[in-house]
Protein backbone atom coordinates (compact mmCIF):
# COMPACT_ATOMS: atom_id res chain seq x y z
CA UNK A 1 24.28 -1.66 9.62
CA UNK A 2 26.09 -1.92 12.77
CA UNK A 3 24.34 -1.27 16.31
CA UNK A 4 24.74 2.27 17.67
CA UNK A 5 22.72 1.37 20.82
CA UNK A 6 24.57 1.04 24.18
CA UNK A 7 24.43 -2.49 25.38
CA UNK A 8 21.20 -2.96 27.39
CA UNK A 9 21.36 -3.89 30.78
CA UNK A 10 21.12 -7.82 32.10
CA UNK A 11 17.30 -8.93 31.63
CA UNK A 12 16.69 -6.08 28.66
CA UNK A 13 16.32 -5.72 25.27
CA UNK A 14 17.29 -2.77 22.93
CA UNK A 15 15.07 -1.14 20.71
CA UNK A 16 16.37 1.90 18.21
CA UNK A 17 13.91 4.56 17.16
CA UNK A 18 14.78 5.47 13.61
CA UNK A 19 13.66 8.83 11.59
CA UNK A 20 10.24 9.88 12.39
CA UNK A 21 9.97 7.01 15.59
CA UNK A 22 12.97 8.72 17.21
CA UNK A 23 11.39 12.44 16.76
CA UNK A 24 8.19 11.43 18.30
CA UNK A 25 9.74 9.12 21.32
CA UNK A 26 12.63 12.12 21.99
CA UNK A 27 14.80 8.79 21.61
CA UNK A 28 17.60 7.53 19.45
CA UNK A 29 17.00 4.20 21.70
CA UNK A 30 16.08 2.90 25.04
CA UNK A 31 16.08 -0.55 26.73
CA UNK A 32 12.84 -2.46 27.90
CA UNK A 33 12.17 -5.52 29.92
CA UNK A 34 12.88 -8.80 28.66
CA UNK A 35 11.64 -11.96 27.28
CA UNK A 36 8.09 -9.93 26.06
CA UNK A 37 6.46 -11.59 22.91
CA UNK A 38 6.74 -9.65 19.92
CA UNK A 39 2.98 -9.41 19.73
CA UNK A 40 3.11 -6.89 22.87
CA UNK A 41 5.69 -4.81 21.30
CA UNK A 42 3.75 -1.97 20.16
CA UNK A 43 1.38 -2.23 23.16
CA UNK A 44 3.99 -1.75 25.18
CA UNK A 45 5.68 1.50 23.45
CA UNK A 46 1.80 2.73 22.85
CA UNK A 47 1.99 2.94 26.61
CA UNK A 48 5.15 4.47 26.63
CA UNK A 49 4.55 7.30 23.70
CA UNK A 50 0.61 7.57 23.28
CA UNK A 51 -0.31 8.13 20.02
CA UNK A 52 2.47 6.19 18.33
CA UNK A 53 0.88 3.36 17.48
CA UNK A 54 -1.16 5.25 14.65
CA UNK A 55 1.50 7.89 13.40
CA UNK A 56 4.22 5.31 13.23
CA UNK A 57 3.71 1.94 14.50
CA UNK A 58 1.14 0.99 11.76
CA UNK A 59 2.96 1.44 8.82
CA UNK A 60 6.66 0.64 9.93
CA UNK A 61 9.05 -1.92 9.84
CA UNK A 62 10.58 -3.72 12.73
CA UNK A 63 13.54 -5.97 12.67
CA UNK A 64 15.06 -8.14 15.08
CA UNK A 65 18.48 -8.34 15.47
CA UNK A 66 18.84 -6.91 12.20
CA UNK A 67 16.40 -9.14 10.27
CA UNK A 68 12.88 -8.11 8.91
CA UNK A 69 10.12 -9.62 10.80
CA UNK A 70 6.49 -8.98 11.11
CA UNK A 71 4.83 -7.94 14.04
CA UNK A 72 1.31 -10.58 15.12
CA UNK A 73 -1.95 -8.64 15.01
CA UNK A 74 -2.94 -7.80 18.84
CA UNK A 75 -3.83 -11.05 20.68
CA UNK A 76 -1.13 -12.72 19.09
CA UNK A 77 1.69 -12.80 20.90
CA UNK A 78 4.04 -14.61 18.53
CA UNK A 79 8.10 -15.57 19.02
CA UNK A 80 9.73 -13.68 22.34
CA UNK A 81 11.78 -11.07 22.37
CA UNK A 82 14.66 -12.09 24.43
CA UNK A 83 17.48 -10.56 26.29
CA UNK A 84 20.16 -8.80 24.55
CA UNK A 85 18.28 -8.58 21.51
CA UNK A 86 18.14 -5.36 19.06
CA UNK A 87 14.76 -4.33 17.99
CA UNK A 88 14.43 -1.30 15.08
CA UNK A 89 11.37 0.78 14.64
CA UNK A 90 11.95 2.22 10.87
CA UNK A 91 9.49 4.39 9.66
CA UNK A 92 8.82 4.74 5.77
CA UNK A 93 10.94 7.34 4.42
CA UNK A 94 9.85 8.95 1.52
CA UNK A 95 12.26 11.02 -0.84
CA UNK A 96 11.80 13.74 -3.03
């Protein structure tokens, strides 16, 4: 998988919206604010997209710069996102 998010600006972080998390942000990607802990990740884009913390956030997977990690409960704020880092939302996809 190779990164098909422009390079974010100085003091930013990437994050890529895939499948369903790009239809409901209107977004392929966008860049926010960096260093923010990991833990305020989906805070942050709940604040952003309302609503997308329950229709996406709580059953996806997030990766940072391309590996797998998982995402503290609220009030944790775990490791920090830092800049130039990628960030994926990926939604379960399910097949038929």
């Amino acid at each position: 998988m190779t990164s098909s998010a422009p390079k974010s600006p100085r003091g930013h972080f990437s994050v890529l919206y895939f499948a369903s998390a790009g239809s409901f942000t209107g977004r392929d990607s966008e860049s926010l604010p960096a260093p923010l802990p990991i833990g305020k990740l989906f805070s942050e884009l709940e604040s952003r997209y309302p609503g997308i913390q329950t229709k996406i956030l709580d059953s996806c997977l997030v990766t940072v710069n391309l590996d797998y990690v998982d995402v503290p409960e609220e009030g944790e704020d775990g490791s920090l996102i830092q800049e130039g880092d990628e960030i994926a939302i990926i939604p379960p996809v399910s097949s038929g």
